[in-house]
Protein backbone atom coordinates (compact mmCIF):
# COMPACT_ATOMS: atom_id res chain seq x y z
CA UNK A 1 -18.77 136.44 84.59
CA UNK A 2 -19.29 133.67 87.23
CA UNK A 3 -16.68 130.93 87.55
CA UNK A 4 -19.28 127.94 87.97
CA UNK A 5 -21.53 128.69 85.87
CA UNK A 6 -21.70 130.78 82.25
CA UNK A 7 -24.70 132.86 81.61
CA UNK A 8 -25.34 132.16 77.49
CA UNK A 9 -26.16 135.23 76.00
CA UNK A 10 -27.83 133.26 73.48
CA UNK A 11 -31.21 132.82 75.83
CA UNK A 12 -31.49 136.71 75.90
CA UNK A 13 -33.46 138.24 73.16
CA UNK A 14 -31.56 141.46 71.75
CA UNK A 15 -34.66 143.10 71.70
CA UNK A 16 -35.42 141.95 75.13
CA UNK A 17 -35.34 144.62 78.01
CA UNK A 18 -32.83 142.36 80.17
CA UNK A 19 -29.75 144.68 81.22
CA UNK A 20 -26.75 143.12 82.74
CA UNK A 21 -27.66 143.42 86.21
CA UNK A 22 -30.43 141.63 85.97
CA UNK A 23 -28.89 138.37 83.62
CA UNK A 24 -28.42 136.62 87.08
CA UNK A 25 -32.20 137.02 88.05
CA UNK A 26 -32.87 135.81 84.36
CA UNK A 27 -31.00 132.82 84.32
CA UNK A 28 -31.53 131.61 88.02
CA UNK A 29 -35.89 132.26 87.24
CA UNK A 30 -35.81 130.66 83.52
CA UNK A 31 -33.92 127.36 84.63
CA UNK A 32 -36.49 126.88 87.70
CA UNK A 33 -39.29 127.81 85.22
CA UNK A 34 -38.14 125.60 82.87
CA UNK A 35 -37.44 122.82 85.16
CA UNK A 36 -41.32 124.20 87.14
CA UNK A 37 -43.22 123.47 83.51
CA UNK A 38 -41.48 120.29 82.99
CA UNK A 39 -42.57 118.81 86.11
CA UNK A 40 -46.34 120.04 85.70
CA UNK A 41 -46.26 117.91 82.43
CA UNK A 42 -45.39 114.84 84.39
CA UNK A 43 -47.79 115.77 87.50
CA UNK A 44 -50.43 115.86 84.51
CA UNK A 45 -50.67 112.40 83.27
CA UNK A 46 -49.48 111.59 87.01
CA UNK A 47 -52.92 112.95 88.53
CA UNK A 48 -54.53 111.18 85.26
CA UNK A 49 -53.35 107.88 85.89
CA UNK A 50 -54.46 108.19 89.69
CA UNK A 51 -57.95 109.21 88.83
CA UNK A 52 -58.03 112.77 90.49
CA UNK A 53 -59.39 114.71 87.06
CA UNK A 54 -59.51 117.73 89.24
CA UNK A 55 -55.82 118.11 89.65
CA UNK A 56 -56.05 117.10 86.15
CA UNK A 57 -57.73 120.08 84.67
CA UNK A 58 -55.63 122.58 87.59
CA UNK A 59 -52.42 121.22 85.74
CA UNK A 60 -53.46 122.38 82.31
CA UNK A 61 -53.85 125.68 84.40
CA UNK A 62 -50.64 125.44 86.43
CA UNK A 63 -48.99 124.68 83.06
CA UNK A 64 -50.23 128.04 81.12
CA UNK A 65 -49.29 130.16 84.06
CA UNK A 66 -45.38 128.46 84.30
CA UNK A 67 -44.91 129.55 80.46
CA UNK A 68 -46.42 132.58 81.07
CA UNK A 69 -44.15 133.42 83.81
CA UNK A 70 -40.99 132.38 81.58
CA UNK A 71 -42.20 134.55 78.96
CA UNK A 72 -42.34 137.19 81.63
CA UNK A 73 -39.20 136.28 82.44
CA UNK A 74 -37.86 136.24 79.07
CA UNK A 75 -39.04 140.15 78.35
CA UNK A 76 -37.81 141.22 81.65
CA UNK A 77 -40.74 141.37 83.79
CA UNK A 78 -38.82 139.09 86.06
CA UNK A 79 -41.08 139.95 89.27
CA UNK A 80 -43.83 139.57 87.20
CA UNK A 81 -42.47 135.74 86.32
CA UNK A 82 -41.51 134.70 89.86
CA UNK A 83 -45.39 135.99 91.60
CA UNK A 84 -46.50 133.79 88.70
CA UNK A 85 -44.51 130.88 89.74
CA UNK A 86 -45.31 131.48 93.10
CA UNK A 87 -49.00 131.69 92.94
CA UNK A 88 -49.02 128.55 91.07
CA UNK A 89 -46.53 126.38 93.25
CA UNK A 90 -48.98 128.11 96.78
CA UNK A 91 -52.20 127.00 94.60
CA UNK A 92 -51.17 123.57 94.04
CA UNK A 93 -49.74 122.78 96.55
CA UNK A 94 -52.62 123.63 98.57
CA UNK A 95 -55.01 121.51 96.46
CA UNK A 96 -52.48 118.56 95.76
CA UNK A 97 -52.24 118.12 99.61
CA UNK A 98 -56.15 119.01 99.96
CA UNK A 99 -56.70 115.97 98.00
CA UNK A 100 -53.75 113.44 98.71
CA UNK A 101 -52.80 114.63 102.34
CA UNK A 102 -49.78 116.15 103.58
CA UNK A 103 -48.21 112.32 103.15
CA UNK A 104 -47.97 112.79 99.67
CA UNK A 105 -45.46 115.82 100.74
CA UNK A 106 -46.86 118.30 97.81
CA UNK A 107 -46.63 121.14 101.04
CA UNK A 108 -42.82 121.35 100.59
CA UNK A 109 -42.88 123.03 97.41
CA UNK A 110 -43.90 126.01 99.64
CA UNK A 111 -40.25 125.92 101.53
CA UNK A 112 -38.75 125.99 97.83
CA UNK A 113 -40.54 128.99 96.37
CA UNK A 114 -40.43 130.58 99.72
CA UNK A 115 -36.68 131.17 98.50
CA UNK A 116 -37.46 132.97 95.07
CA UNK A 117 -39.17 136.09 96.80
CA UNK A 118 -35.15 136.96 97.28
CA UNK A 119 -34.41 137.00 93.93
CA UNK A 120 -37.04 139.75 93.74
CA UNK A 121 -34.67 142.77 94.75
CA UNK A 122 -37.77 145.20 94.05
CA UNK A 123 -39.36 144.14 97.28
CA UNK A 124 -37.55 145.43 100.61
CA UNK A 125 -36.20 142.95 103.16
CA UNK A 126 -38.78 143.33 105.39
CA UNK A 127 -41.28 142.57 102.66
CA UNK A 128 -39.38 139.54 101.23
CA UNK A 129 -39.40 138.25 104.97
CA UNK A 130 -42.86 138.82 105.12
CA UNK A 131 -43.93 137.05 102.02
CA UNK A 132 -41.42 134.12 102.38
CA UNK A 133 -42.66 133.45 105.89
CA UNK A 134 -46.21 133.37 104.98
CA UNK A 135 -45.92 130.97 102.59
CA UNK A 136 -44.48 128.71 105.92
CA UNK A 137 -47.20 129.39 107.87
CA UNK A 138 -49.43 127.92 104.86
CA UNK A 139 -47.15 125.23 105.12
CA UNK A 140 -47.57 124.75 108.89
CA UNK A 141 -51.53 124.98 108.14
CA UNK A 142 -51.26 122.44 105.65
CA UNK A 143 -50.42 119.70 108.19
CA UNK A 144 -53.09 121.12 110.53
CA UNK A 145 -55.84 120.65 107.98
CA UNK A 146 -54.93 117.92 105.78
CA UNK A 147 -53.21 115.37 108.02
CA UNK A 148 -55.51 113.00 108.13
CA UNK A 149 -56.54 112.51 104.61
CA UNK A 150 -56.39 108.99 103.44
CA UNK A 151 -56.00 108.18 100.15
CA UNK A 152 -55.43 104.83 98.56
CA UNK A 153 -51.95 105.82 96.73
CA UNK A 154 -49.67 102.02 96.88
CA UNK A 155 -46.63 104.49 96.29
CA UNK A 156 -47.76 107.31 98.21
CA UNK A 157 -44.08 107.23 100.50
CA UNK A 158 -41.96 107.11 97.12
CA UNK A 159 -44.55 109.98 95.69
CA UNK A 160 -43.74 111.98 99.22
CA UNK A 161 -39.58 111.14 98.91
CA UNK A 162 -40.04 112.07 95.18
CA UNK A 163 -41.47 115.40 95.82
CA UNK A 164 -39.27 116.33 98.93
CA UNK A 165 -35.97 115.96 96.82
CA UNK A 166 -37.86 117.39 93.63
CA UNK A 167 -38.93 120.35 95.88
CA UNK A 168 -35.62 121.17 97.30
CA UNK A 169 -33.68 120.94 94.27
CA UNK A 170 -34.33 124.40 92.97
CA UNK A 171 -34.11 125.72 96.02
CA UNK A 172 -30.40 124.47 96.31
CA UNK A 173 -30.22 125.76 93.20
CA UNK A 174 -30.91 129.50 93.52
CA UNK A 175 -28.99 129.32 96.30
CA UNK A 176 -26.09 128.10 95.03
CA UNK A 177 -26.00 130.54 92.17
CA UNK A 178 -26.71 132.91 94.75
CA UNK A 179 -23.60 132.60 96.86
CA UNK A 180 -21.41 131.85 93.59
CA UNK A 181 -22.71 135.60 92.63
CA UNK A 182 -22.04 137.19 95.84
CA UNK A 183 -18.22 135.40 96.06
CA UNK A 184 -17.48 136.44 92.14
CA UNK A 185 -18.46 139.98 93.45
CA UNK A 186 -16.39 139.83 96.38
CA UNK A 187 -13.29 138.27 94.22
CA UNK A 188 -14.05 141.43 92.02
CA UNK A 189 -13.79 144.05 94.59
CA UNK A 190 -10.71 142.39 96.21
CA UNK A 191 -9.00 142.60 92.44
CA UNK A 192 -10.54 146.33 92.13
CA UNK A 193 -9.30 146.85 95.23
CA UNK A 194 -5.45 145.93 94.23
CA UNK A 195 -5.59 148.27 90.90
CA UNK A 196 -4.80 151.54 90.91
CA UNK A 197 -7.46 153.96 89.68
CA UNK A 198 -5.47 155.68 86.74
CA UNK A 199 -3.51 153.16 85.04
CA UNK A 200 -5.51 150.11 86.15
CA UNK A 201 -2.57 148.26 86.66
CA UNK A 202 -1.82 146.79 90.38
CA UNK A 203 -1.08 148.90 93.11
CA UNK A 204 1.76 147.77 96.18
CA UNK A 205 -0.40 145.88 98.03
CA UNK A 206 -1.22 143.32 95.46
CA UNK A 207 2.58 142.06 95.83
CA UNK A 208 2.42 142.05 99.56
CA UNK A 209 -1.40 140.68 99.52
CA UNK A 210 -1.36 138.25 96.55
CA UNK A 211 1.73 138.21 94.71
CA UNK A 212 4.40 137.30 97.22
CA UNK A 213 2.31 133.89 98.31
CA UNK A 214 2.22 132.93 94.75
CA UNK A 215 5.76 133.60 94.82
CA UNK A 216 6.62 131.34 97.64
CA UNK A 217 4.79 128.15 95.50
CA UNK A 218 7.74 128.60 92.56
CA UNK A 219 10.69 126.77 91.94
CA UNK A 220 12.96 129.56 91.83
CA UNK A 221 15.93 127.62 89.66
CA UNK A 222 13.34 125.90 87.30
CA UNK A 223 11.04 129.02 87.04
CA UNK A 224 13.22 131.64 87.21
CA UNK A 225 11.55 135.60 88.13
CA UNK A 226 13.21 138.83 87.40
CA UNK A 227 12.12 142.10 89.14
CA UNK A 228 12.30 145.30 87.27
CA UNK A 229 11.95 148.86 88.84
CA UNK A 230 11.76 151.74 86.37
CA UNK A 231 10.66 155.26 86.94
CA UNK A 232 9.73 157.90 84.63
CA UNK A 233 13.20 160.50 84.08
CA UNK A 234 11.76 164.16 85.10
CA UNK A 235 8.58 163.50 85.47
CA UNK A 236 8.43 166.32 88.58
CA UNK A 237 9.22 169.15 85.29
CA UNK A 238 5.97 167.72 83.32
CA UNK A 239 3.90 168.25 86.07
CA UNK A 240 5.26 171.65 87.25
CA UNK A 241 5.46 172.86 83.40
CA UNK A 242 2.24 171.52 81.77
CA UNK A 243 -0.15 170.04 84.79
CA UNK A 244 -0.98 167.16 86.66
CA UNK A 245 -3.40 166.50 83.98
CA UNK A 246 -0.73 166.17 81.31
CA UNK A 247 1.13 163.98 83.98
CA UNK A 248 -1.63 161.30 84.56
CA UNK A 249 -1.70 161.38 80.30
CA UNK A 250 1.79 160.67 80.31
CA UNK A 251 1.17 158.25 83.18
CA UNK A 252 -1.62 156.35 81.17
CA UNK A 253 0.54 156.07 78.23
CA UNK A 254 3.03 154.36 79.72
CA UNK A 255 1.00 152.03 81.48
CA UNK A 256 -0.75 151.02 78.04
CA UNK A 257 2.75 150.46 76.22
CA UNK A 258 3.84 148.15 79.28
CA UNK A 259 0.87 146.40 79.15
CA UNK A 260 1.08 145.77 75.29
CA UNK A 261 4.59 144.95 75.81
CA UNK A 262 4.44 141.66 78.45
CA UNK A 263 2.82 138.51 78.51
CA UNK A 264 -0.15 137.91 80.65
CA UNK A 265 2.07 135.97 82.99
CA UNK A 266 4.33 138.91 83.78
CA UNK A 267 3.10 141.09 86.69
CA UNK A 268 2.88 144.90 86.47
CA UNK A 269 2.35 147.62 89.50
CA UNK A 270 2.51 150.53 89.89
CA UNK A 271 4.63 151.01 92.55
CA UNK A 272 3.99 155.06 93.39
CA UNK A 273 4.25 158.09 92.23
CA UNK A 274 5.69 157.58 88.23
CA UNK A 275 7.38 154.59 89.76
CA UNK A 276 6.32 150.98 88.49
CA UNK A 277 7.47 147.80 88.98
CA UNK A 278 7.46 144.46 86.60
CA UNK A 279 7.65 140.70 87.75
CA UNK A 280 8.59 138.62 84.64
CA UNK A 281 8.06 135.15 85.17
CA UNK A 282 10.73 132.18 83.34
CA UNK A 283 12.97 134.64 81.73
CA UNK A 284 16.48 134.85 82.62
CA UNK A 285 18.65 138.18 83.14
CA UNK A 286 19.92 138.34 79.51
CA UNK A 287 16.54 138.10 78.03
CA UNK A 288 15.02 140.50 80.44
CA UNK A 289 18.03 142.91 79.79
CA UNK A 290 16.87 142.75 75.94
CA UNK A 291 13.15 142.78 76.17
CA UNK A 292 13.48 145.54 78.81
CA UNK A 293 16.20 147.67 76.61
CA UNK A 294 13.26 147.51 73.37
CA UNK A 295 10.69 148.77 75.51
CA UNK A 296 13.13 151.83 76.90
CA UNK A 297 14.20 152.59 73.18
CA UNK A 298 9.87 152.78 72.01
CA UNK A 299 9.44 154.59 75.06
CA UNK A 300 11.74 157.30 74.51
CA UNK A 301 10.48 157.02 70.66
CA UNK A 302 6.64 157.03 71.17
CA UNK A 303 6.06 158.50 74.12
CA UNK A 304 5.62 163.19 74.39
CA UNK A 305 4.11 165.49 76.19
CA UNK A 306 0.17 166.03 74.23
CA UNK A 307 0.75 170.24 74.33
CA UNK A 308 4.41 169.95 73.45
CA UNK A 309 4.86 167.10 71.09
CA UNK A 310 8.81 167.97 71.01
CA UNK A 311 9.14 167.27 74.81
CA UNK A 312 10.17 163.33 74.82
CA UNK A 313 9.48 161.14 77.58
CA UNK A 314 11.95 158.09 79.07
CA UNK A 315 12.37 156.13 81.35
CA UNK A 316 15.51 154.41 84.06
CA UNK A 317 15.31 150.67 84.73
CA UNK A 318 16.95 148.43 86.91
CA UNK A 319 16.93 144.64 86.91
CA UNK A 320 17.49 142.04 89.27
CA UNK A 321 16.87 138.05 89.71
CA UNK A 322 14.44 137.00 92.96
CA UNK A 323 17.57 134.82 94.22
CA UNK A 324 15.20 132.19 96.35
CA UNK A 325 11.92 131.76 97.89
CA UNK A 326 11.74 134.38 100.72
CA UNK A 327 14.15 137.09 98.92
CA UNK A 328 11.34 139.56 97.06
CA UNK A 329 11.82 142.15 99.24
CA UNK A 330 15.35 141.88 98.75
CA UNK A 331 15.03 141.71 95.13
CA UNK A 332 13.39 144.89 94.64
CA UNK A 333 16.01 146.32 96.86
CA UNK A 334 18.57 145.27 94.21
CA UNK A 335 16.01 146.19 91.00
CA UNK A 336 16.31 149.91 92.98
CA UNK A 337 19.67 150.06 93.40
CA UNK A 338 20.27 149.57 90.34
CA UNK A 339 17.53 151.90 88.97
CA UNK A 340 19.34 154.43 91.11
CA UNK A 341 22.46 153.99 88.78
CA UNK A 342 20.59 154.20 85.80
CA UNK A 343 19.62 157.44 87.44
CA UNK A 344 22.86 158.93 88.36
CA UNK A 345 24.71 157.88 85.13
CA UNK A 346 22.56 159.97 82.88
CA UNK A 347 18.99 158.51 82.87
CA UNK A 348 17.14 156.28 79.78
CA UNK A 349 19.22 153.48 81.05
CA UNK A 350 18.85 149.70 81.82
CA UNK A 351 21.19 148.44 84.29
CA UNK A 352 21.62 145.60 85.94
CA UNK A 353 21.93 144.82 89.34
CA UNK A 354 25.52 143.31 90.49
CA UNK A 355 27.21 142.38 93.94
CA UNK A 356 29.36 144.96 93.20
CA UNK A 357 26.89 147.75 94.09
CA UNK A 358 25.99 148.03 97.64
CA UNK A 359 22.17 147.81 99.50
């Protein structure tokens, strides 16, 4: 989904033959049709008013071919929609400044639709190129043959300022939509990039990358964070005795019970290996101590190997508080010391990280 703008499903027929890749065509080729057919209405009585009955009867025709391209559009056949648009936009543009001279500025619709042959990702680059820059040379004709035509229009400069800004508009437009496309993509594969491929969760380098900057904008005292490391007790003996396929299971599982188990606000990585580590955000140690000590005891209660149903899974933790600004690092030092403890006093533990136990 884009962040500026929302794509309504709503406008897309079920029956339609409009996949997701191509809702961004859809939208970006329906609003400039739709905003296309609405000007041709006005540019109708316009050219009526002003006496020119030819450009009168070529706008009834420029009007069928703009609906017929958004009902191309609407079934899917958006190439289809935009060579209509385009053919009508080079075809009356051509005539408009045939008749009322290139002061009347009816060429620059050619510069706007010039754009839309790069929505069409069925041509190649070169041919996009090709077609776009065509339709400037007809531009650069335009002024060339139609210069010098008079015509005695009172508001011919506000009819040329009209149609410049009316003309670049959807142009600005596709653009716009464009580049919010190709930035939601990139934010996308920067996120994908920062998940680990098994348990979707985050991998290390989201901390380092993301995490810690967000970090450094907290209050500390008033927001306080507490970093837990926990690792999976004997998870080397699953993997040796029933596979690395049963592992990653086991791995999955647990990933999908701590992500039912935290708020959306609490961070979750996996750290390496059948090591993972937990940010929870405004909770102090006692209440991480308690929510953390639940999720051991359904761990150990839930969780089994799938071929040997007997063979119960748990898990070590060790909490600590991030103590100031700049002390992460430091803080998940402390979470695995005291993971280590949990470790060496019999595993399925939760302990607590204290000044008493050394770094």
């Amino acid at each position: 989904m884009l962040r500026s703008y929302h794509i309504d499903d709503s406008l897309i027929l079920k029956n339609s033959h409009i996949d997701d890749d191509n809702k961004m065509i859809f939208f970006i080729t329906f609003i400039i049709g739709i905003f296309g057919l609405l000007i041709h209405l006005l540019l109708l009585f316009f050219f009526y008013h002003i006496g020119i009955i030819e450009m009168v009867y070529f706008n009834v025709i420029s009007i069928l071919m703009w609906s017929l391209g958004i009902y191309l559009n609407y079934t899917g056949f958006h190439t289809y929609a935009i060579y209509s648009f385009n053919t009508e936009v080079l075809l009356h543009s051509i005539l408009a400044t045939m008749y009322m001279g290139t002061d009347s500025g009816f060429q620059f619709y050619l510069w706007s639709i010039s754009a839309l042959y790069i929505l069409d990702f069925k041509l190649s680059n070169l041919q996009a190129l090709v077609m776009s820059l065509l339709l400037i040379v007809v531009f650069a004709f335009l002024y060339l043959l139609f210069s010098e035509v008079d015509i005695h229009y009172e508001y011919i400069h506000i009819l040329n300022f009209s149609n410049i800004i009316i003309s670049g508009t959807p142009l600005i437009f596709a653009l716009v939509m464009i580049r919010d496309l190709y930035s939601d993509r990139e934010l996308k594969l920067e996120d994908e990039g920062m998940k680990d491929s098994l348990t979707k969760l985050y991998n290390r380098s989201y901390i380092f990358k993301k995490a810690i900057f967000e970090f450094k904008q907290l209050d500390n005292i008033n927001n306080p964070i507490i970093v837990v490391m926990c690792d999976i007790d004997l998870f080397k003996s699953v993997n040796d005795s029933y596979g690395h396929a049963e592992g990653d299971c086991v791995l999955q599982k647990i990933s999908t019970l701590l992500k039912e188990s935290f708020r959306e606000s609490d961070t979750l990585v996996r750290w390496g290996g059948e090591e993972f580590l937990i940010l929870l955000h405004n909770t102090n140690i006692q209440q991480a101590y308690q929510t953390i000590e639940v999720i051991r005891k359904k761990i150990f209660d839930t969780i089994n190997v799938q071929e040997n149903p007997s063979k119960k899974i748990s898990m070590s933790f060790g909490i600590s508080q991030l103590e100031d600004f700049y002390s992460l690092e430091n803080a998940i030092s402390q979470a695995d010391e005291a993971l280590y403890h949990s470790k060496n006093s019999g595993r399925n533990k939760v302990t607590v990280f204290t000044n008493k136990m050394k770094l």
